[in-house]
N, C-alpha and C. Protein backbone atom coordinates (compact mmCIF):
# COMPACT_ATOMS: atom_id res chain seq x y z
N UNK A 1 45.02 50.37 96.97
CA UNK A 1 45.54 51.52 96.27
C UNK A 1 45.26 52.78 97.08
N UNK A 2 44.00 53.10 97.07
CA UNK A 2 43.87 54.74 98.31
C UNK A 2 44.34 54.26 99.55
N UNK A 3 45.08 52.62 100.49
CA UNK A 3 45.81 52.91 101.49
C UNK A 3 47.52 53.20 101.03
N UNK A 4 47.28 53.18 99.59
CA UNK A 4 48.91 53.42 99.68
C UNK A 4 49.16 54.80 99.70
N UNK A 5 47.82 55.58 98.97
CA UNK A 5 48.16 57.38 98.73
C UNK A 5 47.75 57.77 99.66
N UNK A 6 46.88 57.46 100.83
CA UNK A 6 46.65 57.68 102.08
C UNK A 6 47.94 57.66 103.11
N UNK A 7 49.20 56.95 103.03
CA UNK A 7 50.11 56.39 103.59
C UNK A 7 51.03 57.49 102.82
N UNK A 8 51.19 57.68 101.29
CA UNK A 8 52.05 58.67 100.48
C UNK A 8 52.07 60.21 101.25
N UNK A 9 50.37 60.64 101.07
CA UNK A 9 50.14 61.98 101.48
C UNK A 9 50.38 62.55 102.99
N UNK A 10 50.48 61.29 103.61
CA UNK A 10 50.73 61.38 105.27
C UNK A 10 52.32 61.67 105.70
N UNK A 11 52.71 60.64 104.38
CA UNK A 11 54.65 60.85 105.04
C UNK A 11 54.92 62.33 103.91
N UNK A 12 54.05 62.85 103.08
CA UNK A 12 54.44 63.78 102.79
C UNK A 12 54.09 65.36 103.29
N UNK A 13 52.94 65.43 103.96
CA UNK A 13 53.18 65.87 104.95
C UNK A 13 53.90 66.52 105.89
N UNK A 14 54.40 65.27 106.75
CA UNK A 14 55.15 64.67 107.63
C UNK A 14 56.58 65.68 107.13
N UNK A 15 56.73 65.18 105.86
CA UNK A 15 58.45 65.98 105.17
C UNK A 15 58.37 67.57 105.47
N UNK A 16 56.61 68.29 104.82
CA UNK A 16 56.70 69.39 104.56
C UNK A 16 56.92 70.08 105.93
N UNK A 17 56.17 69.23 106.92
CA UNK A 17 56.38 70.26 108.15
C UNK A 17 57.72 70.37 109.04
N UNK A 18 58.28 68.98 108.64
CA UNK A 18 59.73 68.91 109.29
C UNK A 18 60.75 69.86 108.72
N UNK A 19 60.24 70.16 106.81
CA UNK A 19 61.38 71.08 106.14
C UNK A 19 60.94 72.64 107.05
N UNK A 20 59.57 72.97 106.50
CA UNK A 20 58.89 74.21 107.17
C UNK A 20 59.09 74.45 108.70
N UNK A 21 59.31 73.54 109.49
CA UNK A 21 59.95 74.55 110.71
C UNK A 21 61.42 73.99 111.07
N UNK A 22 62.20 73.93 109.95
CA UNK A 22 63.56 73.96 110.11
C UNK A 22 64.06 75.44 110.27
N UNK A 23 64.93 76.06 111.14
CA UNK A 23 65.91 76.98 111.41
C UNK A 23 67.59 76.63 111.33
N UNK A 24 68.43 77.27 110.20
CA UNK A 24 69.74 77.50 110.46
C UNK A 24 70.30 76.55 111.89
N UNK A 25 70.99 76.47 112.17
CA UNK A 25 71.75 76.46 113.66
C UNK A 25 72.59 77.98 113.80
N UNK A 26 72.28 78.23 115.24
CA UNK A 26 73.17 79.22 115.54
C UNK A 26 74.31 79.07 115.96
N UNK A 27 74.76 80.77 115.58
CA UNK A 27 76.68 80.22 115.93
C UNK A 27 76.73 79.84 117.50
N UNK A 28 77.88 79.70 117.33
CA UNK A 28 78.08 79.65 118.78
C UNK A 28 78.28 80.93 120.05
N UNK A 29 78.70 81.71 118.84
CA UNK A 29 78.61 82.98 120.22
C UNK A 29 77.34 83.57 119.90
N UNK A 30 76.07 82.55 119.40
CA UNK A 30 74.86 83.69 119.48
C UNK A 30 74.73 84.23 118.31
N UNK A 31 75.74 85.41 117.48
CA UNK A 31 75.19 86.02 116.42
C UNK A 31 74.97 85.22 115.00
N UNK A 32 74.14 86.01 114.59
CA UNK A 32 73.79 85.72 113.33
C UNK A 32 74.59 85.95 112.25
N UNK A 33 74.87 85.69 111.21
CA UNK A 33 75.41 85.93 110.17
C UNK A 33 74.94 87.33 109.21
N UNK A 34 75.51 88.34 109.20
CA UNK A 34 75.62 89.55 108.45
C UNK A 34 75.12 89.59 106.88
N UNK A 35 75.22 90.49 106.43
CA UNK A 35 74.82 90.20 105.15
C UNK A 35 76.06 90.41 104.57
N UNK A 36 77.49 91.31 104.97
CA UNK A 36 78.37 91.28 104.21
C UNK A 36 79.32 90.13 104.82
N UNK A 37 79.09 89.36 105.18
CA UNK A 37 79.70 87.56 105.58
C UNK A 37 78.90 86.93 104.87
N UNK A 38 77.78 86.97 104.02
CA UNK A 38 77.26 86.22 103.40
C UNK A 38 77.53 86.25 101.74
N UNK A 39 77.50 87.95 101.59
CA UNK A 39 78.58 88.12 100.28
C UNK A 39 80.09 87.74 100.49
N UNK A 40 81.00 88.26 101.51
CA UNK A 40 82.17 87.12 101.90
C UNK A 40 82.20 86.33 101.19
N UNK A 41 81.32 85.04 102.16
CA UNK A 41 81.40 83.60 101.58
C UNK A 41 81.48 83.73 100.41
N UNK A 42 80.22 83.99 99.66
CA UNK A 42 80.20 84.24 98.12
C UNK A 42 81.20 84.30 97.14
N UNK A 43 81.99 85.23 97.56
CA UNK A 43 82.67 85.93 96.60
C UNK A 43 84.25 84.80 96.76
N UNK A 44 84.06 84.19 98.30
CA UNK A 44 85.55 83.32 98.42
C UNK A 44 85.23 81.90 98.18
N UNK A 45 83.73 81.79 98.03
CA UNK A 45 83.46 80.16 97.10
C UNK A 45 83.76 80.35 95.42
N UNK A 46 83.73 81.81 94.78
CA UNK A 46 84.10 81.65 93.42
C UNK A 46 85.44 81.11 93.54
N UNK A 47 86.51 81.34 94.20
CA UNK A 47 88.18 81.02 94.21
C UNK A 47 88.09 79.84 95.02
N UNK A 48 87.78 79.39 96.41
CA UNK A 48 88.32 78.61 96.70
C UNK A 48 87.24 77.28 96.31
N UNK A 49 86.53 77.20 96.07
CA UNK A 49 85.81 75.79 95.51
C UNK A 49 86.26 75.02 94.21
N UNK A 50 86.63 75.89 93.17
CA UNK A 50 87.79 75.42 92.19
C UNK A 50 88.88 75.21 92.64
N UNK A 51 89.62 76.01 93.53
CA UNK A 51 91.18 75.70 94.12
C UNK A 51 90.83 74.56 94.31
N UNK A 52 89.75 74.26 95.62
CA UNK A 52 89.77 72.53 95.83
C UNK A 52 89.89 71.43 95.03
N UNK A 53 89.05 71.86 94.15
CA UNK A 53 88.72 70.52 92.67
C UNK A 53 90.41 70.92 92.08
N UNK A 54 90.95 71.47 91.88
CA UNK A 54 92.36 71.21 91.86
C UNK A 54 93.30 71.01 92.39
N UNK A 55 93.26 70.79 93.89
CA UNK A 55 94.23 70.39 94.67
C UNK A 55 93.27 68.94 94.63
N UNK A 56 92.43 68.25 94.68
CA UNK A 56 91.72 66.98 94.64
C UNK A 56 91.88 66.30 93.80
N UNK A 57 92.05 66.96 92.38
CA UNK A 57 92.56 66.41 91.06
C UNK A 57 93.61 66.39 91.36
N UNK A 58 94.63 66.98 91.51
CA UNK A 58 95.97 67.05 91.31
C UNK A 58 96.34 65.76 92.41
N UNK A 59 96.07 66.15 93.80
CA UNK A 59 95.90 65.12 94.42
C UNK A 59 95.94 63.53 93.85
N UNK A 60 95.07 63.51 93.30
CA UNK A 60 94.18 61.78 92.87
C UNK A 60 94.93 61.29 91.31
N UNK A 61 95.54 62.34 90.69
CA UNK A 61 96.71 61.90 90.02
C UNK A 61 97.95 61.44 90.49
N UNK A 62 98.39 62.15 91.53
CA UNK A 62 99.46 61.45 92.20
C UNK A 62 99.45 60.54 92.96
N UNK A 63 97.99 60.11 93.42
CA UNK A 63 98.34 58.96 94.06
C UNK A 63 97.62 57.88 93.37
N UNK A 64 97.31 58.23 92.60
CA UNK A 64 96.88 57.15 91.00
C UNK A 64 98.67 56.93 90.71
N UNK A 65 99.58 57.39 90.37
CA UNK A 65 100.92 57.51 89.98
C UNK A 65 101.54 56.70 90.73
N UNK A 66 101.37 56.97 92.34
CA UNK A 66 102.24 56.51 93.69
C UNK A 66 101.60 54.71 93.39
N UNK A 67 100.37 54.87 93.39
CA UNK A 67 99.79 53.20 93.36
C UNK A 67 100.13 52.61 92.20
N UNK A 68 100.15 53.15 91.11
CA UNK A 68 101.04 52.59 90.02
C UNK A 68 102.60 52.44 90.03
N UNK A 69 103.30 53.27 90.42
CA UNK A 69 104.61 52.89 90.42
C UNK A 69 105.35 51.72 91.43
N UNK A 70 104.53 51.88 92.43
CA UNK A 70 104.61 51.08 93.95
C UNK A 70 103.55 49.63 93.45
N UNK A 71 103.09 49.49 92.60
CA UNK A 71 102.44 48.34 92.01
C UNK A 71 101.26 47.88 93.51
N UNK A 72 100.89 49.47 94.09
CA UNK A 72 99.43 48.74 94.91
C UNK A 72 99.83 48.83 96.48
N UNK A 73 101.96 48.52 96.42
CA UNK A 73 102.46 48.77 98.21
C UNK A 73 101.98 49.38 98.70
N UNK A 74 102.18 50.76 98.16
CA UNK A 74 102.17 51.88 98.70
C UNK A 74 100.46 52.96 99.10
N UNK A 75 99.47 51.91 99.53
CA UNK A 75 98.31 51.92 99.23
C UNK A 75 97.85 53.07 100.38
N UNK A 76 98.62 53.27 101.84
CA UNK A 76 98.65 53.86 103.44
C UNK A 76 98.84 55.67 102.68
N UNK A 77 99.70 55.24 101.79
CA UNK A 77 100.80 57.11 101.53
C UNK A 77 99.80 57.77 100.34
N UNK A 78 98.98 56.48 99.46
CA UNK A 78 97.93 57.26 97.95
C UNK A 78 96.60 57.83 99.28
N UNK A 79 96.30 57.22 100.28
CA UNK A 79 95.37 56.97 101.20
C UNK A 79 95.52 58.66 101.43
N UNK A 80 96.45 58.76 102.20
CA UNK A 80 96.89 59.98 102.99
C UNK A 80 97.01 61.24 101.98
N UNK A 81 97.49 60.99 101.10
CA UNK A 81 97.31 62.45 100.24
C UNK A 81 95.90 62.35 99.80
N UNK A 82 94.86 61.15 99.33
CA UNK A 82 93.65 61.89 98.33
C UNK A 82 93.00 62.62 99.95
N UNK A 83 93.16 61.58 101.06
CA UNK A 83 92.30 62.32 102.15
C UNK A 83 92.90 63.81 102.41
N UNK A 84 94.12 63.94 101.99
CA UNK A 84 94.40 65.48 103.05
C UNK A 84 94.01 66.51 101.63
N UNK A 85 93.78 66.27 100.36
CA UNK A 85 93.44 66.79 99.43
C UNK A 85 92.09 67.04 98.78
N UNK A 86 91.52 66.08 99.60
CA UNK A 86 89.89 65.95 99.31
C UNK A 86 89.04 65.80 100.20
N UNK A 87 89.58 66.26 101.97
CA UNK A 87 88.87 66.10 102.72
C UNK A 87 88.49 67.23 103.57
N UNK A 88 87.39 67.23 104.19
CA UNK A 88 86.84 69.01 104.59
C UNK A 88 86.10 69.53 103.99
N UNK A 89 85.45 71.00 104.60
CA UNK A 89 84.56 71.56 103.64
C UNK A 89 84.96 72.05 102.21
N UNK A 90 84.16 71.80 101.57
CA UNK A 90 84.11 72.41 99.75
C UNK A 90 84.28 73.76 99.51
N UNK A 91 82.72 74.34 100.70
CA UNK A 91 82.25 75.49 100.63
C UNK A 91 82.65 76.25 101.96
N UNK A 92 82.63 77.82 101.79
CA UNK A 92 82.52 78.88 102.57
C UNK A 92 81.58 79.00 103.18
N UNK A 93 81.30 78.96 104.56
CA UNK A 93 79.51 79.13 105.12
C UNK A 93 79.66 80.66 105.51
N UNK A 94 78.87 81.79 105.52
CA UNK A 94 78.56 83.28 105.95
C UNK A 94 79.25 82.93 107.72
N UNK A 95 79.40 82.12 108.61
CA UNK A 95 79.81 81.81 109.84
C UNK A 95 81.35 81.76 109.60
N UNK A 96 81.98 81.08 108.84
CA UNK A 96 83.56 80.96 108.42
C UNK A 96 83.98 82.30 108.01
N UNK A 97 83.41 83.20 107.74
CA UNK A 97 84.06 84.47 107.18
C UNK A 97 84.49 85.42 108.35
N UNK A 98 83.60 85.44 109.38
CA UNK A 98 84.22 86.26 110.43
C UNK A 98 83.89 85.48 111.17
N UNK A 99 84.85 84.60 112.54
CA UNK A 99 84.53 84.06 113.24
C UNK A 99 84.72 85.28 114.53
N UNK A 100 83.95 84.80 115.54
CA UNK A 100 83.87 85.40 116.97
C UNK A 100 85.68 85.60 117.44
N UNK A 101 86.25 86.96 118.01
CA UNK A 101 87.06 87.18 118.45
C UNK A 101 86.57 87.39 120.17
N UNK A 102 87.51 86.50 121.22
CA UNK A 102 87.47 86.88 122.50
C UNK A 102 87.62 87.43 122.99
């Protein structure tokens, strides 16, 4: 029993220091993210994170519909819409709001 909480407290630990010196990744041209790209994001995850869940729903009804009417054929075309409707980011990151101009 104390080698198992001996073994517990070690990999936990182990977690805290791996979370504690985690850093972001930086962009790629170097800068950091602003504070008004971080309200940005914010304010364009209230609209577009629901848009998604409704183009994903709407999506996954029609090809719930397509696989029902096609009795299962048509399995390549239900494939292709839930993926182009439900695939990608959810969310806005403070980096997506202003990207680097060259």
């Amino acid at each position: 029993m104390r080698k198992q909480r001996v073994v517990s407290l070690g990999l936990g630990a182990i977690l805290l220091a791996g979370c504690a010196t985690h850093r972001n990744p930086v962009a790629a041209d170097g800068r950091a993210p602003a504070t008004d790209d971080e309200v940005g994001a914010i304010v364009a995850d209230v609209w577009y994170t629901p848009g998604r869940a409704l183009l994903c729903g709407g999506t996954a009804i029609i090809a719930g519909v397509v696989m029902t009417v096609t009795l299962g054929q048509s399995y390549e075309s239900a494939s292709e819409l839930m993926h182009g409707g439900c695939s990608g980011p959810w969310i806005v990151r403070p980096a997506d709001v202003r990207q680097a101009v060259p």
